[in-house]
N, C-alpha and C. Protein backbone atom coordinates (compact mmCIF):
# COMPACT_ATOMS: atom_id res chain seq x y z
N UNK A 1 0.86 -1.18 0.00
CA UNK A 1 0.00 0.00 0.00
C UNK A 1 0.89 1.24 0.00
N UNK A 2 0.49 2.03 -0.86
CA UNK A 2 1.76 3.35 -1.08
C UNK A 2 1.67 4.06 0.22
N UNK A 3 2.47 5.06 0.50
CA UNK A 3 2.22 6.00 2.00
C UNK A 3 1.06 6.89 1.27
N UNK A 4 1.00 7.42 0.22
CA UNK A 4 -0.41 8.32 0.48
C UNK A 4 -1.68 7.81 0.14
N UNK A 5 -1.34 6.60 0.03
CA UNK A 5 -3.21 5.80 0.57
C UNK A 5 -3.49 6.19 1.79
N UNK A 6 -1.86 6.07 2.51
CA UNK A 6 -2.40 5.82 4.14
C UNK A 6 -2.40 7.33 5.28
N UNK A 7 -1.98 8.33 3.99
CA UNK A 7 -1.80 9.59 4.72
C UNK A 7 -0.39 9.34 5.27
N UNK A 8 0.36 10.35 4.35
CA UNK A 8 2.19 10.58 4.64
C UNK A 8 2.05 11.39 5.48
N UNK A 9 1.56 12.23 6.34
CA UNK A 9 1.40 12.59 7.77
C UNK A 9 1.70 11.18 8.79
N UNK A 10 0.47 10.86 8.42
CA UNK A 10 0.49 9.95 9.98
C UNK A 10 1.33 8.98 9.78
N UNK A 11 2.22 8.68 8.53
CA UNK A 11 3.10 7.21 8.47
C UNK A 11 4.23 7.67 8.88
N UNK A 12 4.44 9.14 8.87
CA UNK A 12 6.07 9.77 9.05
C UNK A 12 5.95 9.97 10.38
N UNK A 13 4.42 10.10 11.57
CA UNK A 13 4.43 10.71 12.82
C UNK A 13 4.67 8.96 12.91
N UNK A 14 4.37 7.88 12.70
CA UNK A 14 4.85 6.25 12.93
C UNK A 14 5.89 5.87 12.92
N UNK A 15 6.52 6.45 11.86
CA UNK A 15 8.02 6.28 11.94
C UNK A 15 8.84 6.95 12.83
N UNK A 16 8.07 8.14 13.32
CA UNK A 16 9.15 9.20 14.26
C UNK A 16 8.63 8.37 15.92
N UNK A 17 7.22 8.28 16.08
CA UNK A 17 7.19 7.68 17.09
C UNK A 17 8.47 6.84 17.53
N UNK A 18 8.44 5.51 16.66
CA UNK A 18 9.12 3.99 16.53
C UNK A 18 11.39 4.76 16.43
N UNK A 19 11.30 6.00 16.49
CA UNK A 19 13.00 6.65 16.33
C UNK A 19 13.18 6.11 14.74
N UNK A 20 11.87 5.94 13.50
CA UNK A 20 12.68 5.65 12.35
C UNK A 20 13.18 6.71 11.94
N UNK A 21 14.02 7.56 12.07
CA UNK A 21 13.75 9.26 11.46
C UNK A 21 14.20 9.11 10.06
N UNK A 22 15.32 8.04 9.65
CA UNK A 22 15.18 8.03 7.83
C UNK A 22 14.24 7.84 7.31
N UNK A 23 13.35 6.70 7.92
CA UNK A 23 12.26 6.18 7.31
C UNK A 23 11.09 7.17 7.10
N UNK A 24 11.63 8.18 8.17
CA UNK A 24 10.27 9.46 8.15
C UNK A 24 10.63 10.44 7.65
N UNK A 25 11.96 10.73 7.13
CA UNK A 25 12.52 11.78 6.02
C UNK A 25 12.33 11.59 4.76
N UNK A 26 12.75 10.17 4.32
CA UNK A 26 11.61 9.45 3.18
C UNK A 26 10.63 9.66 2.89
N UNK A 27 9.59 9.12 3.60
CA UNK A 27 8.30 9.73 3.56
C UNK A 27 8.04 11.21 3.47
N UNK A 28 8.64 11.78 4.00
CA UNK A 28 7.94 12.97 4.02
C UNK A 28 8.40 13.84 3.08
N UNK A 29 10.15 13.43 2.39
CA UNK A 29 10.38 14.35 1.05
C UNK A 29 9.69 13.90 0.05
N UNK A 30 9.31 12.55 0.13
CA UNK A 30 8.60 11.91 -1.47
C UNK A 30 7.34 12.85 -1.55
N UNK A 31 6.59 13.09 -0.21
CA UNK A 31 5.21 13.99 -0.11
C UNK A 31 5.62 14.78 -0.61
N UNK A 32 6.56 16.01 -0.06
CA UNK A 32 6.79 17.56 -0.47
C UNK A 32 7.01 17.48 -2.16
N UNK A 33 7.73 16.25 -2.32
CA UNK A 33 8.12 16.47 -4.12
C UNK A 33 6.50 16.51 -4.68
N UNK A 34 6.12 15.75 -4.39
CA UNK A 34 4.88 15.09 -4.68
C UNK A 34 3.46 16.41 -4.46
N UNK A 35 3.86 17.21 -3.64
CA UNK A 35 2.29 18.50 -3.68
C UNK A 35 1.86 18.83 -4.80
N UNK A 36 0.59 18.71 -4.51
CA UNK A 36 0.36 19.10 -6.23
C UNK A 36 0.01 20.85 -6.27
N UNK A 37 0.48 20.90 -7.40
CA UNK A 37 0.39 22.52 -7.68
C UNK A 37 -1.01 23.29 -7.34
N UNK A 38 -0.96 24.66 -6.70
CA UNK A 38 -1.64 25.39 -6.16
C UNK A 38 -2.42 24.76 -4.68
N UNK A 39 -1.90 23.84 -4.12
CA UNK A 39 -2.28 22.90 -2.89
C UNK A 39 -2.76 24.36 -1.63
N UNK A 40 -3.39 24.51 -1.18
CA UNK A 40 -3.84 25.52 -0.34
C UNK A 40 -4.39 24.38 1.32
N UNK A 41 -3.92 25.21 1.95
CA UNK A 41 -5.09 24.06 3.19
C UNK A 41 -6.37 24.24 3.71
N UNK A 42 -7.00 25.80 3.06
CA UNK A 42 -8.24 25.71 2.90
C UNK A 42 -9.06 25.72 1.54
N UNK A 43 -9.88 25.01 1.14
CA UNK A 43 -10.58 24.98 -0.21
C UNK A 43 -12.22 25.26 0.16
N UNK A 44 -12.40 26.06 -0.97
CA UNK A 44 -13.92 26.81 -0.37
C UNK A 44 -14.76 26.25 -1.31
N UNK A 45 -16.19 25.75 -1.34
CA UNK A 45 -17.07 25.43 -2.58
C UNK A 45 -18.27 26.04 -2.06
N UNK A 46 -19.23 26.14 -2.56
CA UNK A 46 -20.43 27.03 -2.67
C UNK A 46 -21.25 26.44 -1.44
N UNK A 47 -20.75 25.27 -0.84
CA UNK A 47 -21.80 24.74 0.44
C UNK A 47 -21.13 24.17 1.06
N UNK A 48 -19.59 23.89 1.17
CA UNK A 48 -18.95 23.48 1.82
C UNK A 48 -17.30 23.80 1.68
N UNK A 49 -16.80 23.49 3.22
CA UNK A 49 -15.17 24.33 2.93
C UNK A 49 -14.09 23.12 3.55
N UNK A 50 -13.30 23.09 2.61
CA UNK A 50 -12.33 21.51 3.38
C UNK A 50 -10.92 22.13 3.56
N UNK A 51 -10.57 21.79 5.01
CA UNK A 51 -9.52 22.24 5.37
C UNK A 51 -9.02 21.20 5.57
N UNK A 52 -7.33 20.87 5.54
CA UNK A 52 -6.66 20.57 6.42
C UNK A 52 -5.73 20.20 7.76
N UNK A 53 -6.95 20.43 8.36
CA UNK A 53 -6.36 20.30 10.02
C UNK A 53 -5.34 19.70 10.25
N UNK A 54 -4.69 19.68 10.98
CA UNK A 54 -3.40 19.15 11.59
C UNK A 54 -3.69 17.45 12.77
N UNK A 55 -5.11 18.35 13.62
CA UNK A 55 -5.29 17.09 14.57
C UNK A 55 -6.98 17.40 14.59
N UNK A 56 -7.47 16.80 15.46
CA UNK A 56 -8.83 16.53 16.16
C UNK A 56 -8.89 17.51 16.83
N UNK A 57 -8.27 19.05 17.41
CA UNK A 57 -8.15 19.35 18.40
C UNK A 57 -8.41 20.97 17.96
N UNK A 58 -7.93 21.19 16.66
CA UNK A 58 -8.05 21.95 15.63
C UNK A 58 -9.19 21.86 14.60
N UNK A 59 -9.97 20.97 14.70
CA UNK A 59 -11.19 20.62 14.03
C UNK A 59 -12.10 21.05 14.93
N UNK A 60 -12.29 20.42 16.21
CA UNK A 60 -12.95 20.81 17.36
C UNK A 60 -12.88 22.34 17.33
N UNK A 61 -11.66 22.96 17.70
CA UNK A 61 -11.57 24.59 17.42
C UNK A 61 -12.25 25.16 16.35
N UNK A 62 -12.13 24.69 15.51
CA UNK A 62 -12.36 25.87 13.69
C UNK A 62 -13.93 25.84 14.27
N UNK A 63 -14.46 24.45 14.58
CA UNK A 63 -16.21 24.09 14.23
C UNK A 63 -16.64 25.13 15.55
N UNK A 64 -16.26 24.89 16.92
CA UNK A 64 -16.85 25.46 17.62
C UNK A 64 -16.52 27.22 17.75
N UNK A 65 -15.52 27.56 17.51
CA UNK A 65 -15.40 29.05 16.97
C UNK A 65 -16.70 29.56 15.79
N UNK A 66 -17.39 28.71 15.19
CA UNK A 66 -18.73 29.11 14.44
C UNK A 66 -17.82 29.48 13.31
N UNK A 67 -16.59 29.64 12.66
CA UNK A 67 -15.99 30.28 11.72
C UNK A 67 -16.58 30.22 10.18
N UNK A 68 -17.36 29.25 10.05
CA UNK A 68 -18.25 29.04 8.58
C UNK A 68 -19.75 28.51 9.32
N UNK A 69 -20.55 28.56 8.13
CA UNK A 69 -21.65 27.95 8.27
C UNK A 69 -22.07 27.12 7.09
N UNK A 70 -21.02 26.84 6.80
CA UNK A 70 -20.68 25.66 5.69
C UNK A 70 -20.64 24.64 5.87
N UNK A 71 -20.66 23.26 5.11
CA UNK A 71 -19.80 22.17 5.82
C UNK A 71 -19.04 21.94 6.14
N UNK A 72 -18.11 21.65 7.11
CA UNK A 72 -16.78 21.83 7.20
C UNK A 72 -16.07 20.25 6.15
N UNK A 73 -15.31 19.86 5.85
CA UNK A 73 -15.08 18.69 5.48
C UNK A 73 -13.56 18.78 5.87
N UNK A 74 -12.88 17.62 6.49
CA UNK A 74 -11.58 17.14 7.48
C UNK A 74 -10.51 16.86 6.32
N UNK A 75 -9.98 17.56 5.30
CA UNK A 75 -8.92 16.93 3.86
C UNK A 75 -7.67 16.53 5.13
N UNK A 76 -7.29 14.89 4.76
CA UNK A 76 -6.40 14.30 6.03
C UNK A 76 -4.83 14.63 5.77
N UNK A 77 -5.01 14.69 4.52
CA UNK A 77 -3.05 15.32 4.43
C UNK A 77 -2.77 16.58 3.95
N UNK A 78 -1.35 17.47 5.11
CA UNK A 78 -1.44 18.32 5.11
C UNK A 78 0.21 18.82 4.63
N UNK A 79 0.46 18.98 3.60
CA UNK A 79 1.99 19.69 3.33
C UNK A 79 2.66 20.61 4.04
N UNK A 80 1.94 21.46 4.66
CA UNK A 80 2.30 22.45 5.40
C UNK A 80 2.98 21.70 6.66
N UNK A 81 1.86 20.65 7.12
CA UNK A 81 2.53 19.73 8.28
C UNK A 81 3.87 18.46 8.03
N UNK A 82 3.63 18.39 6.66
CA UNK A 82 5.17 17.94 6.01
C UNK A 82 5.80 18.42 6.59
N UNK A 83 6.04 19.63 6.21
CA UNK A 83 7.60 20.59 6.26
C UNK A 83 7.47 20.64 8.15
N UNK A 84 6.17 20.71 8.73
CA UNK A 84 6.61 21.09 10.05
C UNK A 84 7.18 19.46 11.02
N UNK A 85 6.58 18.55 10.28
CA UNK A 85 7.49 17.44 10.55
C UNK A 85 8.95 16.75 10.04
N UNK A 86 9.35 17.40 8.57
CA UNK A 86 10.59 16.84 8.54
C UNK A 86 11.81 18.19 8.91
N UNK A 87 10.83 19.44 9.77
CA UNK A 87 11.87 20.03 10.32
C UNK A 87 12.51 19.24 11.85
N UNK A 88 10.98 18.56 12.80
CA UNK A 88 11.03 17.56 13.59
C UNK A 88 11.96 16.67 13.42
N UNK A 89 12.18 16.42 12.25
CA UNK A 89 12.84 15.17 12.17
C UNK A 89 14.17 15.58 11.85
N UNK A 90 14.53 16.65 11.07
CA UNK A 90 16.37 17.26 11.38
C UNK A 90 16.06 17.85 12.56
N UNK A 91 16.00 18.36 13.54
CA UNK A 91 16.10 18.39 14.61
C UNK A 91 16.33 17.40 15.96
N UNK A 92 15.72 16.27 15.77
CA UNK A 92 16.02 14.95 15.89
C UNK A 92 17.10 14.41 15.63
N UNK A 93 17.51 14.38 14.37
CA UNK A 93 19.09 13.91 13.67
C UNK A 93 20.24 15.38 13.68
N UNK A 94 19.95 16.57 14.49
CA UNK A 94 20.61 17.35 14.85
C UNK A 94 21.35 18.03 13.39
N UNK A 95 20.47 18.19 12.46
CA UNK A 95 20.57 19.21 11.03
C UNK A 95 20.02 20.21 11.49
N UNK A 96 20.36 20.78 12.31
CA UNK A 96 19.67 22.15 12.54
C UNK A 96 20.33 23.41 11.40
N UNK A 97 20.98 23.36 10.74
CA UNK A 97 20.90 24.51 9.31
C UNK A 97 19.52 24.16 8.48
N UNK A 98 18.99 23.05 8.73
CA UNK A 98 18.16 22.90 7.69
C UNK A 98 16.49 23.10 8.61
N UNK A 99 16.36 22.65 9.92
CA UNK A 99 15.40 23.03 10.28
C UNK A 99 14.47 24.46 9.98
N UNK A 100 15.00 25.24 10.10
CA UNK A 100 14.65 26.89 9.86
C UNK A 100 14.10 27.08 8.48
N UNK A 101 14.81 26.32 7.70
CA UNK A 101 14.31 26.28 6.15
C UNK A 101 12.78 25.23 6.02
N UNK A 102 12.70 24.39 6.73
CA UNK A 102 11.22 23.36 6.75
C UNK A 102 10.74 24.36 7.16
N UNK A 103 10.57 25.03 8.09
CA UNK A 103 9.14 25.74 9.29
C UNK A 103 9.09 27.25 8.05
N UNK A 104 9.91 27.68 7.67
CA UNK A 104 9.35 28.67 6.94
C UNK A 104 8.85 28.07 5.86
N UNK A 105 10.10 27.30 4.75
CA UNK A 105 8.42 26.41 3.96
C UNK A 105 6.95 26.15 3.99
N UNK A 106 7.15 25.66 5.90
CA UNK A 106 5.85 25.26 6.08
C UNK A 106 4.50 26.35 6.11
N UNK A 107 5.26 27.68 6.03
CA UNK A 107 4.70 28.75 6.46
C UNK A 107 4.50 29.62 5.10
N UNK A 108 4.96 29.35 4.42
CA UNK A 108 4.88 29.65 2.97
C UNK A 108 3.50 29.03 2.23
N UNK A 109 3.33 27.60 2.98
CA UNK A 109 1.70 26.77 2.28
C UNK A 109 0.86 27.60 3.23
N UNK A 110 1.37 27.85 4.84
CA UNK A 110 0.44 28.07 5.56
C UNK A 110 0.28 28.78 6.62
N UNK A 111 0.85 30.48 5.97
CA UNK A 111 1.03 31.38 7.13
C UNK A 111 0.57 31.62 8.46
N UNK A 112 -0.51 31.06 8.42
CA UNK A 112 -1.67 31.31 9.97
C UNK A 112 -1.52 30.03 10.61
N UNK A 113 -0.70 29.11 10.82
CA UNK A 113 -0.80 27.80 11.14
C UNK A 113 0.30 28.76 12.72
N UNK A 114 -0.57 28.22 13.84
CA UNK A 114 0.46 28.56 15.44
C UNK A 114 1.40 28.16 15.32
N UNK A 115 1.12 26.64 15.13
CA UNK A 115 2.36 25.60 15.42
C UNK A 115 3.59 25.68 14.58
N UNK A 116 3.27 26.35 13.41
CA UNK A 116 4.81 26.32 12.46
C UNK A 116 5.51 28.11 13.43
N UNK A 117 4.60 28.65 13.72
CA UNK A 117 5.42 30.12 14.17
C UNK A 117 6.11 29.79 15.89
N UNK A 118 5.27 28.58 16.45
CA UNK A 118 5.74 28.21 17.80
C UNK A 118 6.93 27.61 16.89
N UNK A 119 6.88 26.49 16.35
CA UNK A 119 8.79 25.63 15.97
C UNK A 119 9.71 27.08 15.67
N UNK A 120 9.22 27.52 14.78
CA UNK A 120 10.33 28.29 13.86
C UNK A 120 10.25 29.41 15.65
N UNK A 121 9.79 29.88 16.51
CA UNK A 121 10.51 30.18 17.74
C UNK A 121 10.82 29.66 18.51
N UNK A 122 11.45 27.93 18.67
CA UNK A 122 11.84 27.30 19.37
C UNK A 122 13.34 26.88 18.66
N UNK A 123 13.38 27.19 17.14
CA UNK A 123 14.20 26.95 16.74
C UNK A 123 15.05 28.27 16.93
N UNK A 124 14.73 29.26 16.88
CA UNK A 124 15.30 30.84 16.30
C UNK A 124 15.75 31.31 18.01
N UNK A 125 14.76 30.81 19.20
CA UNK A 125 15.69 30.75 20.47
C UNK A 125 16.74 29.50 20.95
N UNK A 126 16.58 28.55 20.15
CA UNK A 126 18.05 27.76 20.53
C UNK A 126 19.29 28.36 19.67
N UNK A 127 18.71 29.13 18.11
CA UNK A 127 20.44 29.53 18.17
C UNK A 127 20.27 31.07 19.07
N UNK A 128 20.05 31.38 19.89
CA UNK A 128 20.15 32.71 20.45
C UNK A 128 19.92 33.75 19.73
N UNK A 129 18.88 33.54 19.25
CA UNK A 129 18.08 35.19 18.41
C UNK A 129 16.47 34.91 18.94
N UNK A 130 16.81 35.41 20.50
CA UNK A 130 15.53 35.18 21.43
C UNK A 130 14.56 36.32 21.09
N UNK A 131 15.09 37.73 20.48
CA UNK A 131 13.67 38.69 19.89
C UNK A 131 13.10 38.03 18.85
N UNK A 132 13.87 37.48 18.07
CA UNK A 132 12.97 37.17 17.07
C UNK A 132 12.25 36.06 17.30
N UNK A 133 12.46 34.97 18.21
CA UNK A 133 11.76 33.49 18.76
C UNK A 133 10.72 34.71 19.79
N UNK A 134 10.94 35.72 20.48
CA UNK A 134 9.88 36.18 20.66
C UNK A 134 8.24 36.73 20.35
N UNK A 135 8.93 37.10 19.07
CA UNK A 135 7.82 37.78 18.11
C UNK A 135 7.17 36.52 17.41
N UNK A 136 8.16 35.49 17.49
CA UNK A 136 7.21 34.40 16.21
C UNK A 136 6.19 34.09 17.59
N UNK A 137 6.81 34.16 18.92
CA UNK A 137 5.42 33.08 19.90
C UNK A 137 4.53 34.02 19.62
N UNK A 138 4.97 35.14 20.38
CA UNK A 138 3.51 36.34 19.73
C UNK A 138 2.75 36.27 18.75
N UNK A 139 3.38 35.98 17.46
CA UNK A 139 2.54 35.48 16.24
C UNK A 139 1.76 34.77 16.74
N UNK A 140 2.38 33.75 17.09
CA UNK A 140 1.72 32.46 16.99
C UNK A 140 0.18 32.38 18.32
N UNK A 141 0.37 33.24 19.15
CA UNK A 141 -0.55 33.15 20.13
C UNK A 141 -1.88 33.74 19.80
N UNK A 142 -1.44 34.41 18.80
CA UNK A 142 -2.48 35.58 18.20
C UNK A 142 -3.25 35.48 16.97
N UNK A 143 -2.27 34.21 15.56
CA UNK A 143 -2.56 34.81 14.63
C UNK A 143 -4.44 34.23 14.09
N UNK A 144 -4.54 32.74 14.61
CA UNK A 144 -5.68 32.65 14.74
C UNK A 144 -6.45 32.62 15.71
N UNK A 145 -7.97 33.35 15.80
CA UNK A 145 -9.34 33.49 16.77
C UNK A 145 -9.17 32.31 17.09
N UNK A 146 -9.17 31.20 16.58
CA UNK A 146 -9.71 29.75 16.53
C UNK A 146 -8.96 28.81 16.71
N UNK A 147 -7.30 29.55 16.91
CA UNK A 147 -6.21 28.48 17.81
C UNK A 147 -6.91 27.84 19.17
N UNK A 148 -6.11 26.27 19.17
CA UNK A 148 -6.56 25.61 20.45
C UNK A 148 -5.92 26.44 21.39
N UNK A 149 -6.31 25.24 22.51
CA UNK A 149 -6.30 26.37 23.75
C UNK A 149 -4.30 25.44 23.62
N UNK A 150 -4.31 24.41 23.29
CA UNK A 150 -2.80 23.72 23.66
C UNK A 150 -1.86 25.08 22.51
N UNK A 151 -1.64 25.11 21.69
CA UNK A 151 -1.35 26.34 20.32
C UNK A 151 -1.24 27.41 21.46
N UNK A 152 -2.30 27.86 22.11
CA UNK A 152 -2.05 29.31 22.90
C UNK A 152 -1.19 29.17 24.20
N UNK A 153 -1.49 28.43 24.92
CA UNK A 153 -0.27 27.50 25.56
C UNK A 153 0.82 27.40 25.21
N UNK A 154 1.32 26.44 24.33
CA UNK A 154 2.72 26.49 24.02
C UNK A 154 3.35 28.30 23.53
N UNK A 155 2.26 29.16 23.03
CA UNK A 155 3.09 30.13 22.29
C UNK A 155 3.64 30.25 23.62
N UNK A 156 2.76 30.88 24.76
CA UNK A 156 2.88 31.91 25.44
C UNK A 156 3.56 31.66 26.34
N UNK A 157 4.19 29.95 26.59
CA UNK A 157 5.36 29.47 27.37
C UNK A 157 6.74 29.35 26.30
N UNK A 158 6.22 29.67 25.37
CA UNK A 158 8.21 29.80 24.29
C UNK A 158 8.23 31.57 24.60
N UNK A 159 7.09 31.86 24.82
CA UNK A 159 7.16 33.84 25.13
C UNK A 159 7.81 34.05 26.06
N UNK A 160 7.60 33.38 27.57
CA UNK A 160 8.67 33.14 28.82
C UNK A 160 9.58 32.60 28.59
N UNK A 161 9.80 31.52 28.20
CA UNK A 161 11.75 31.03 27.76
C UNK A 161 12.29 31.73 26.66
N UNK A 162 11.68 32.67 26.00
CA UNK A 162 12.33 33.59 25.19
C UNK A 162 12.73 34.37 25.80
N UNK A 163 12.06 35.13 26.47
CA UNK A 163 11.96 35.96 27.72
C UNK A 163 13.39 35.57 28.70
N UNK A 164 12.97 34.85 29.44
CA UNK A 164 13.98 34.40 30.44
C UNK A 164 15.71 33.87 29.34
N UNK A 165 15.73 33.09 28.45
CA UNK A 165 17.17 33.23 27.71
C UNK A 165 17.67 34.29 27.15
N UNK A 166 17.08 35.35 26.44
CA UNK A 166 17.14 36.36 26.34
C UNK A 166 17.75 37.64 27.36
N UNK A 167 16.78 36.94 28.77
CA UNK A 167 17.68 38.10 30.08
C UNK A 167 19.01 37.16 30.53
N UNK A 168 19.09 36.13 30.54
CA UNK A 168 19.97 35.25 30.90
C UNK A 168 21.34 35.62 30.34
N UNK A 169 21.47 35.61 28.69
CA UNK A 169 22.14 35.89 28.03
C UNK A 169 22.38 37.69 28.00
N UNK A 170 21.75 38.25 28.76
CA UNK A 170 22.33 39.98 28.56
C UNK A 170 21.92 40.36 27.61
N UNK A 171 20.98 39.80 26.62
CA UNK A 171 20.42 40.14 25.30
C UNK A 171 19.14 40.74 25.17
N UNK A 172 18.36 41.25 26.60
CA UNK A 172 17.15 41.55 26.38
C UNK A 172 17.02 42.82 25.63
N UNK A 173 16.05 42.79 24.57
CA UNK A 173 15.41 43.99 23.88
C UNK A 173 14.43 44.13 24.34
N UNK A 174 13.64 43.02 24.97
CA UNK A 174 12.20 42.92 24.88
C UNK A 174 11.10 44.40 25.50
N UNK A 175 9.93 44.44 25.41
CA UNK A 175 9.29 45.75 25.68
C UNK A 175 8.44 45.40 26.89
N UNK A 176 9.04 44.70 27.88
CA UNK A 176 9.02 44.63 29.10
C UNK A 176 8.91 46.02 30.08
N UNK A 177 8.08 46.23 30.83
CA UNK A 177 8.34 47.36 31.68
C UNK A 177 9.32 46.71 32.52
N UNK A 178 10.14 48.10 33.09
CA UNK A 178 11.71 47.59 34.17
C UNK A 178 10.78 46.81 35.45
N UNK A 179 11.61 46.18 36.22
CA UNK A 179 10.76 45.79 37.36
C UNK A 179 11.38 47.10 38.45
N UNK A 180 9.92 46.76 39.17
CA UNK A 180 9.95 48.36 40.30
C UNK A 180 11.44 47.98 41.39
């Protein structure tokens, strides 16, 4: 059975589970070669709108935020979540030159996605450019109404360890009032 019968998402999150990380770099470049042109992760039709969610958790969000009154329909593979998993996965195998390049990719299919602006500031505060891992959590906490509550969570705890490595390191810019 090929991987995108079975959804190259969830066979590459199987392989990363199980530590295959070649087996899930595989998978997941054959996907990226493989997008088909003009791939968007929301598609709109006259009575119904199919997105590509990421999880169950983000479906739950979009529907109960009221955001359409359309059908919603669940499209199961998501390119955008490609790139935010085979940045996972050089990060894992410690390619971090190349991580930074997946999460903006990923952000290129899918600017409003939390989770690619939370990585790309988890990545951008481990090499020590904590303003700018600042501003992406901020993005990310903000950019959708209809982020889960876990998405608003993680931003706003990479906002404190940005925060805190940032003063650690003598590097704060941030627009912190002084403490009294």
């Amino acid at each position: 059975m090929s991987q995108h019968a079975n959804g190259f998402n969830e066979i590459a999150a199987k392989f990363a589970a199980e530590g295959r990380w070649s087996e899930a770099r595989t998978a997941l470049e054959n996907a990226i070669r493989a997008v088909p042109g003009g791939w968007k992760p929301v598609t709109e039709a006259s009575e119904s709108v199919q997105i590509a969610f990421w999880n169950y958790d983000e479906f739950v969000a979009y529907t109960r935020a009221g955001q359409t009154t359309k059908t919603v329909l669940w499209v199961g593979r998501s390119y955008s979540k490609a790139w935010y998993q085979l940045a996972d996965v050089d990060m894992q195998e410690e390619r971090f030159d190349n991580t930074l390049l997946c999460v903006e990719s990923g952000l290129t299919l899918e600017p409003d996605h939390p989770g690619l602006w939370i990585e790309k500031g988890y990545i951008l505060n481990r090499l020590g450019r904590h303003d700018e891992a600042l501003r992406c959590y901020e993005t990310a906490a903000t950019i959708r109404d209809w982020a889960t509550l876990g998405q608003v969570a993680r931003a706003l705890r990479g906002q404190g360890a940005a925060l805190i490595d940032s003063i650690a390191t003598g590097r704060c810019r941030s627009r912190l009032p002084p403490l009294p």
